[in-house]
PDB file of N, CA and C in Angstrom:
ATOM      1  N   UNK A   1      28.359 104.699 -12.829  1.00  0.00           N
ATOM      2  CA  UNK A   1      28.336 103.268 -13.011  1.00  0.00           C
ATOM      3  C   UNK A   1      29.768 102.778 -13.219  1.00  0.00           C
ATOM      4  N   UNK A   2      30.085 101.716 -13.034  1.00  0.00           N
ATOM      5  CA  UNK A   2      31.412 101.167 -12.803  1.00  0.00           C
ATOM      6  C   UNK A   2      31.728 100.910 -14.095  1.00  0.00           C
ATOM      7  N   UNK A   3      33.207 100.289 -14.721  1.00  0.00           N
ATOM      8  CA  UNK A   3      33.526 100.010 -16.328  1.00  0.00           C
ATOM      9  C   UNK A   3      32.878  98.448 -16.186  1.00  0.00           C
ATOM     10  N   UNK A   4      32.388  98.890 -17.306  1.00  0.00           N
ATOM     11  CA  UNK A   4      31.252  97.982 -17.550  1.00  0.00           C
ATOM     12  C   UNK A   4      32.277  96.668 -18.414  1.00  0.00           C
ATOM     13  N   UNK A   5      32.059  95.219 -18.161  1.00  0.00           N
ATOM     14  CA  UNK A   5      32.811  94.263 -18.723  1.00  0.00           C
ATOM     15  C   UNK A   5      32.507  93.900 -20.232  1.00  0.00           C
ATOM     16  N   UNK A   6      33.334  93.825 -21.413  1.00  0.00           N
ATOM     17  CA  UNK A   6      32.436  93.802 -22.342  1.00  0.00           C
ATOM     18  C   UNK A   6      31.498  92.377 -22.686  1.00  0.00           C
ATOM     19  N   UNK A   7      30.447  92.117 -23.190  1.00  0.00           N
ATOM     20  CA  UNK A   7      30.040  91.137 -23.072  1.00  0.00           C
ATOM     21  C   UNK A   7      30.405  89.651 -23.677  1.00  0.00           C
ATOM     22  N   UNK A   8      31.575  90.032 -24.635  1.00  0.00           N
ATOM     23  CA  UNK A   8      31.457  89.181 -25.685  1.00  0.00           C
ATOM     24  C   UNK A   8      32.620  88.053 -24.547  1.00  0.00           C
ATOM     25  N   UNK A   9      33.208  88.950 -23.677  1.00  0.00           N
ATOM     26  CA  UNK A   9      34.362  88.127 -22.344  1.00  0.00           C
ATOM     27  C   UNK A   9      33.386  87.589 -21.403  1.00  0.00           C
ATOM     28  N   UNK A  10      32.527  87.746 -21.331  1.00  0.00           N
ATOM     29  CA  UNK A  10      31.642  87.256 -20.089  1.00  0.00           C
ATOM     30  C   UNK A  10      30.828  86.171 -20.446  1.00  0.00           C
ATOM     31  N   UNK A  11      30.771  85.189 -18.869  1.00  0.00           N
ATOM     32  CA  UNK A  11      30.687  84.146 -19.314  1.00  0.00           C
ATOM     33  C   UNK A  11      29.337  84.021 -19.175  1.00  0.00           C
ATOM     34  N   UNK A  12      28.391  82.783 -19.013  1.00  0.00           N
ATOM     35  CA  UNK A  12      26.769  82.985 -18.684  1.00  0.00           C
ATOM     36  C   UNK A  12      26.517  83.607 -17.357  1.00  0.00           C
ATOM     37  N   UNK A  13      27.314  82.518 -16.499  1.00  0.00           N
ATOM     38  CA  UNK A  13      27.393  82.759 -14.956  1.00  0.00           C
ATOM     39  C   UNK A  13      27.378  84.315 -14.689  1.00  0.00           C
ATOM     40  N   UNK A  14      28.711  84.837 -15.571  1.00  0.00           N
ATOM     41  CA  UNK A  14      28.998  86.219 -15.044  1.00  0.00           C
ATOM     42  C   UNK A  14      27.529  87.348 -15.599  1.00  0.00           C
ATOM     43  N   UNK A  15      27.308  87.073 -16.664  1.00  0.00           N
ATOM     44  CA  UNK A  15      26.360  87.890 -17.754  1.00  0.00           C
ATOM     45  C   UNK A  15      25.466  87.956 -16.390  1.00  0.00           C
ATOM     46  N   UNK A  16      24.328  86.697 -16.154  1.00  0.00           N
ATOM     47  CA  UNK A  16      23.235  86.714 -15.377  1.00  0.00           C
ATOM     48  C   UNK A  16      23.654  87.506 -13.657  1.00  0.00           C
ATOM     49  N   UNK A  17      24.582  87.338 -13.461  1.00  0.00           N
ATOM     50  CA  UNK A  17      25.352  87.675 -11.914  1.00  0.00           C
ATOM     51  C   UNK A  17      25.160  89.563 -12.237  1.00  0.00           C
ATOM     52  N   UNK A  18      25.454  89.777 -13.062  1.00  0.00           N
ATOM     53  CA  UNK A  18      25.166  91.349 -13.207  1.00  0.00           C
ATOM     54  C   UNK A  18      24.097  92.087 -13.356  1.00  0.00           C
ATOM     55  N   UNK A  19      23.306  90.681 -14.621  1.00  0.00           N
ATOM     56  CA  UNK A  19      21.892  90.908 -14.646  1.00  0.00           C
ATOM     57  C   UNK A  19      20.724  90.986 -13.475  1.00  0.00           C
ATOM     58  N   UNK A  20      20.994  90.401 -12.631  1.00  0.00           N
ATOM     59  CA  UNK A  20      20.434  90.119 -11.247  1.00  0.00           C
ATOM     60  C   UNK A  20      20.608  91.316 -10.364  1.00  0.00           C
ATOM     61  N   UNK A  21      21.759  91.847 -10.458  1.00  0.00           N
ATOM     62  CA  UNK A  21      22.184  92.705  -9.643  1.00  0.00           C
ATOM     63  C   UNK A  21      21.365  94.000 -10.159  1.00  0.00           C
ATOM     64  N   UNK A  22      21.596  94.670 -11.593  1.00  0.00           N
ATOM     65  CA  UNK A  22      20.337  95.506 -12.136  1.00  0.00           C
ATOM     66  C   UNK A  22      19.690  95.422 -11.844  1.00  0.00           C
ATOM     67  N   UNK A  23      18.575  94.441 -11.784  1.00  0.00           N
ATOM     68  CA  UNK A  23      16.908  94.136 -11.334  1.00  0.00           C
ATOM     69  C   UNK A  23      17.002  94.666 -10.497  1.00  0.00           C
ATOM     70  N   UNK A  24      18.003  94.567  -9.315  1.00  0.00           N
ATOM     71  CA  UNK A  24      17.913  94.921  -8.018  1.00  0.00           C
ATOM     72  C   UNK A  24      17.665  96.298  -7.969  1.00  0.00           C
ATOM     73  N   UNK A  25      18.946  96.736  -8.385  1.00  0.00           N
ATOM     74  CA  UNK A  25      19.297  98.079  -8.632  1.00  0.00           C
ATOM     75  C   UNK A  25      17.809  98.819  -8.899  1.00  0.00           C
ATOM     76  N   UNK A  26      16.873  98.923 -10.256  1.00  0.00           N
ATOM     77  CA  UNK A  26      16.344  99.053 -10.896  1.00  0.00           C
ATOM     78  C   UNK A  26      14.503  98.709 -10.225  1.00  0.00           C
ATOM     79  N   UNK A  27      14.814  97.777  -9.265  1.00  0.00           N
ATOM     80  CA  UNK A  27      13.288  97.145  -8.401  1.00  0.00           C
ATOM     81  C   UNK A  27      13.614  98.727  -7.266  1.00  0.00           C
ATOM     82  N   UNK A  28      14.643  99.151  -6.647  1.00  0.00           N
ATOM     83  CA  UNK A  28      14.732 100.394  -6.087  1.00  0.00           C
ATOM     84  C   UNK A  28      14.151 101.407  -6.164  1.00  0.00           C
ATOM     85  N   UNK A  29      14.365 101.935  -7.193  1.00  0.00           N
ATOM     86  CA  UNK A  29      13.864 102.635  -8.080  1.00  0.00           C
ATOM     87  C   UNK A  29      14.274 104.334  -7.244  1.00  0.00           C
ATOM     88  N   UNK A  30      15.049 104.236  -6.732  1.00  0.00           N
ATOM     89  CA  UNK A  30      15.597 105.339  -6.816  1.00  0.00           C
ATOM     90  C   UNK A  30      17.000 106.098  -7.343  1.00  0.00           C
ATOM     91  N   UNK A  31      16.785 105.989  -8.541  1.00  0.00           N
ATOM     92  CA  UNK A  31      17.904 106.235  -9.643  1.00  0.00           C
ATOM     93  C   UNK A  31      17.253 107.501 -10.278  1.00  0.00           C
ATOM     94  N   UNK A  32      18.446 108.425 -10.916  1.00  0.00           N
ATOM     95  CA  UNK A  32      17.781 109.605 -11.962  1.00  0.00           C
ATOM     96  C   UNK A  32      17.411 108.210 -13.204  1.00  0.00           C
ATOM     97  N   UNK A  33      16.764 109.602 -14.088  1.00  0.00           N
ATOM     98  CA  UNK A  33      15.736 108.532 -15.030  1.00  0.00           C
ATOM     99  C   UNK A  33      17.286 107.923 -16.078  1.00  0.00           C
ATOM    100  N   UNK A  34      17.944 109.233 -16.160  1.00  0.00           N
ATOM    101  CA  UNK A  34      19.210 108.657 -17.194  1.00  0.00           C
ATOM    102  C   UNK A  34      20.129 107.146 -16.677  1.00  0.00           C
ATOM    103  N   UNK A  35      20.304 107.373 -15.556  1.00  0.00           N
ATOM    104  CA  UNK A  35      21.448 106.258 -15.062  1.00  0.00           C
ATOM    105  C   UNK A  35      20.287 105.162 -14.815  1.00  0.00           C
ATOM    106  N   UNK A  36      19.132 105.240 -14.676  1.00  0.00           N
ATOM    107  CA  UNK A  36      17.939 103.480 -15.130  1.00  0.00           C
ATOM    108  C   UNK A  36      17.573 103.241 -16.326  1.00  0.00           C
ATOM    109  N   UNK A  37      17.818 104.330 -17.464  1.00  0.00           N
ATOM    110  CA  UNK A  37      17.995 103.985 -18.910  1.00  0.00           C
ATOM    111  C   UNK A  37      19.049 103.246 -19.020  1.00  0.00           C
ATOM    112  N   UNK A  38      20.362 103.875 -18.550  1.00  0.00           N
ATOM    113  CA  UNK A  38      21.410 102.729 -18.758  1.00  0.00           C
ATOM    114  C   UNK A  38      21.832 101.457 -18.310  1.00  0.00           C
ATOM    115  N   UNK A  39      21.174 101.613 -16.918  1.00  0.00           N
ATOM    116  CA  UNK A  39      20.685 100.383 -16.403  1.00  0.00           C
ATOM    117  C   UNK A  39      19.996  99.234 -17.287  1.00  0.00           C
ATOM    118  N   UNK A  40      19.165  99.657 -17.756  1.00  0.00           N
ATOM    119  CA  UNK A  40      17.956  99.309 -18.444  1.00  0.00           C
ATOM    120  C   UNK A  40      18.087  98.470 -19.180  1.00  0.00           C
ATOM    121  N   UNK A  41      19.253  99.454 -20.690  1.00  0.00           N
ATOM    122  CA  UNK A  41      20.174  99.194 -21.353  1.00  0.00           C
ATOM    123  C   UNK A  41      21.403  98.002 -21.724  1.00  0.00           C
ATOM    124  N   UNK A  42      21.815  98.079 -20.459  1.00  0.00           N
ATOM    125  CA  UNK A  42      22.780  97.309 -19.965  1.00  0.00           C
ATOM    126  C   UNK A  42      22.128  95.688 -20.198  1.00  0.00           C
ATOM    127  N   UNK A  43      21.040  96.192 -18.846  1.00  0.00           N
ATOM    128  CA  UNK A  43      20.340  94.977 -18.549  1.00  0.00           C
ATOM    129  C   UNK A  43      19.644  94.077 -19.753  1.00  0.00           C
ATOM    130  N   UNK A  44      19.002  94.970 -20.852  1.00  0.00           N
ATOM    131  CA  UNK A  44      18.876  94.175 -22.175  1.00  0.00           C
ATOM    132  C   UNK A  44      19.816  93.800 -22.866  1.00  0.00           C
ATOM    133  N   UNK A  45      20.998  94.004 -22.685  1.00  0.00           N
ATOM    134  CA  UNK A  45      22.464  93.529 -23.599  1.00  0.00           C
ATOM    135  C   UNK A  45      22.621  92.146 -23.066  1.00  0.00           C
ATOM    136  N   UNK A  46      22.500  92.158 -21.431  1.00  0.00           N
ATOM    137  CA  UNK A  46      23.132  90.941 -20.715  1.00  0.00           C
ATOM    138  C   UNK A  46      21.982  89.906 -21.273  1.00  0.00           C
ATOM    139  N   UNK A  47      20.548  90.591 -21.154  1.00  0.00           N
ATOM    140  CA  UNK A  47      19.845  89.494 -21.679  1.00  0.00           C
ATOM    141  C   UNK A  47      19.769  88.385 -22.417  1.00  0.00           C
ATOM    142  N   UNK A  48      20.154  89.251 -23.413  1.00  0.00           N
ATOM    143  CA  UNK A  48      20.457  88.691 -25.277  1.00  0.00           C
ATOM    144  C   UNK A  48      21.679  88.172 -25.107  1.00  0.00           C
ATOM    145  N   UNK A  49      22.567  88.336 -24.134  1.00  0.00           N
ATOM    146  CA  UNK A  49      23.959  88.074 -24.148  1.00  0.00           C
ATOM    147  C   UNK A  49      23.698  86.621 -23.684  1.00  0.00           C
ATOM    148  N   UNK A  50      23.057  85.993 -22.007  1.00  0.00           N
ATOM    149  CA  UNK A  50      22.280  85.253 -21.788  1.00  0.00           C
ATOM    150  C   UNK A  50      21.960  84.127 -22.888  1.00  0.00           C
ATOM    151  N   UNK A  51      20.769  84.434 -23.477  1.00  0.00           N
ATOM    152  CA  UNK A  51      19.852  83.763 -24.187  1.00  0.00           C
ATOM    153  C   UNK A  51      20.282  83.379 -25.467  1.00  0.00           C
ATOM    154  N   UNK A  52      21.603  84.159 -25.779  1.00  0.00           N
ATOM    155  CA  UNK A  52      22.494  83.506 -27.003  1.00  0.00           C
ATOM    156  C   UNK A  52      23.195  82.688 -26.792  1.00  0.00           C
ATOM    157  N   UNK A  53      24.193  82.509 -25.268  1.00  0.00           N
ATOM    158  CA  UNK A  53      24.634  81.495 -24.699  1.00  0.00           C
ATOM    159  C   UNK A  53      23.990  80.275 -24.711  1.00  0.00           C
ATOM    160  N   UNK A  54      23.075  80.421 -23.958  1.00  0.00           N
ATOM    161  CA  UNK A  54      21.990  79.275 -24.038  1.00  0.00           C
ATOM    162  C   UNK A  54      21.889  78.213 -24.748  1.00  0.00           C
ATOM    163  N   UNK A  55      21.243  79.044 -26.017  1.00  0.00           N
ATOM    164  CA  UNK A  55      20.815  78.769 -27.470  1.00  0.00           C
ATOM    165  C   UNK A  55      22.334  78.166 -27.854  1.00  0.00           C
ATOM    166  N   UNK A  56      23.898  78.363 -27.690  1.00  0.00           N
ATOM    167  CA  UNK A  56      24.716  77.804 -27.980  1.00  0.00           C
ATOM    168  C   UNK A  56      24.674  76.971 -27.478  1.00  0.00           C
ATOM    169  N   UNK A  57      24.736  76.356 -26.382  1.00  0.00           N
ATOM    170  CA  UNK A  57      24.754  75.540 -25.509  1.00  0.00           C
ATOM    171  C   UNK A  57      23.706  74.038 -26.098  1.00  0.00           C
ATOM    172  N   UNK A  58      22.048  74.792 -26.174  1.00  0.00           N
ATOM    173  CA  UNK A  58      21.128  73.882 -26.484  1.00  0.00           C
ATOM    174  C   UNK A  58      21.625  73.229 -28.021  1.00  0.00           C
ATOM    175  N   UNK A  59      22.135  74.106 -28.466  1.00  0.00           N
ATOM    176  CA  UNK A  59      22.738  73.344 -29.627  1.00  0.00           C
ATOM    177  C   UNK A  59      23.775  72.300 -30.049  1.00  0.00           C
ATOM    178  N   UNK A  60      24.467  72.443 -29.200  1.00  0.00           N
ATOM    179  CA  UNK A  60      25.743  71.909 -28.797  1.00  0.00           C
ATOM    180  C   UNK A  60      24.965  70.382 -28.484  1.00  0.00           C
ATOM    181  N   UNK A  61      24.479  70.122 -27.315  1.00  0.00           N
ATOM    182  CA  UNK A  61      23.748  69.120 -26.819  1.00  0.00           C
ATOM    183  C   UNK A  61      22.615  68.386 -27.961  1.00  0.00           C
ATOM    184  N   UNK A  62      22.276  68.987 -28.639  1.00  0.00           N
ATOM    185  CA  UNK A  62      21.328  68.098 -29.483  1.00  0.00           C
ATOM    186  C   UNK A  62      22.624  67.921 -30.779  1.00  0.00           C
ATOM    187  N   UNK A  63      23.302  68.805 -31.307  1.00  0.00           N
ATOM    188  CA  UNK A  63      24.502  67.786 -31.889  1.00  0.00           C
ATOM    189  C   UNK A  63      25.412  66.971 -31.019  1.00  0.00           C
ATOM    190  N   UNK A  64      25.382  66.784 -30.137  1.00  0.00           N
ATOM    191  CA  UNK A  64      26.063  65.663 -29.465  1.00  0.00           C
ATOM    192  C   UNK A  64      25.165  64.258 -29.356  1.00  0.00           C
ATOM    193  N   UNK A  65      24.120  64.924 -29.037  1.00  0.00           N
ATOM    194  CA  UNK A  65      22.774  64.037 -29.254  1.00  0.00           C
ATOM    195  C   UNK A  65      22.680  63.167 -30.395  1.00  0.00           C
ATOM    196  N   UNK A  66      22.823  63.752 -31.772  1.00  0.00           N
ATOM    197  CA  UNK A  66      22.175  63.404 -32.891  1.00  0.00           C
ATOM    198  C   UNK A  66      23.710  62.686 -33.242  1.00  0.00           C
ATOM    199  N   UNK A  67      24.966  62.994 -32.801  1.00  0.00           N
ATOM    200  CA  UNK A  67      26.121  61.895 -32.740  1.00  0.00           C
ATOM    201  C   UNK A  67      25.664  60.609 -32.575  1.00  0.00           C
ATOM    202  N   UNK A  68      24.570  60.415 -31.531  1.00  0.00           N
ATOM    203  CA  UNK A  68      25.181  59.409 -30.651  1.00  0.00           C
ATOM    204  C   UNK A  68      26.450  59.095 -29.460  1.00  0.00           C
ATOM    205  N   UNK A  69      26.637  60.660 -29.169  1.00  0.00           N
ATOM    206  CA  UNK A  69      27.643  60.768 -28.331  1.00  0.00           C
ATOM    207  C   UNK A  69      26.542  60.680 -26.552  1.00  0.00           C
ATOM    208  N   UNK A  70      25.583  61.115 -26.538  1.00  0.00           N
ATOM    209  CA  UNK A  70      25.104  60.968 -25.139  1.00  0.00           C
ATOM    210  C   UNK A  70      23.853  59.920 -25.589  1.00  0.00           C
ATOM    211  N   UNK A  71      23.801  58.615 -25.982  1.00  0.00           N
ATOM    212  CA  UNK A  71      23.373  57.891 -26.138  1.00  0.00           C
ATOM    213  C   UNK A  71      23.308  57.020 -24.078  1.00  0.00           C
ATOM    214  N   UNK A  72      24.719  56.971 -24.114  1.00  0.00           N
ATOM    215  CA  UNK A  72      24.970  56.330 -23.403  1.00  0.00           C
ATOM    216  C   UNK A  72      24.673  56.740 -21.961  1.00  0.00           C
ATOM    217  N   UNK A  73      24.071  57.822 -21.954  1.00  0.00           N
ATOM    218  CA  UNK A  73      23.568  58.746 -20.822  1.00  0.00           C
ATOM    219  C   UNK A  73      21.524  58.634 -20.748  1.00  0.00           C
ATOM    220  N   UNK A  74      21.245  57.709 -21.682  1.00  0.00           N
ATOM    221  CA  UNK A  74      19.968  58.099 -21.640  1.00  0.00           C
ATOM    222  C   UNK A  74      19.457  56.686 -20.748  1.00  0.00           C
TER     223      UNK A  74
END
C-alpha cells in the first residue's frame, strides 16, 4: 500500500477521494485477507475523518446562523 497521508492534513474532498477509491479496491475483492484489513482500517479512519469534518462544518453554519450572519441569505 502506498504512504498513507495522515488524516489530520487531509481535507474532506481528499479524505472521501481515497475513501471511494477503497470501496473500490475492497468491492474486488481480490486482496490477501491482511492488506483488506488494512484497507478496511484505513477506510474506517477516513470515515470518522469525513463525518467529523462535516459535523465541523454543520456547526459552523448554524453559528453563523444563530449570528444572524446568513439571515440575509434566507
Amino acid at each position: 500500500m502506498a504512504k498513507e497521508t495522515p488524516l489530520e492534513k487531509m481535507s474532506y474532498e481528499e479524505a472521501f477521494a481515497e475513501l471511494e477509491s477503497i470501496v473500490g479496491k475492497l468491492e474486488e475483492a481480490d486482496q490477501p485477507l491482511d492488506e483488506a484489513m488494512a484497507l478496511f482500517e484505513r477506510g474506517q479512519s477516513l470515515a470518522k475523518h469525513c463525518g467529523d469534518l462535516l459535523d465541523k462544518a454543520e456547526l459552523k453554519v448554524q453559528e453563523l446562523s444563530e449570528d444572524g450572519q446568513l439571515s440575509e441569505l434566507e
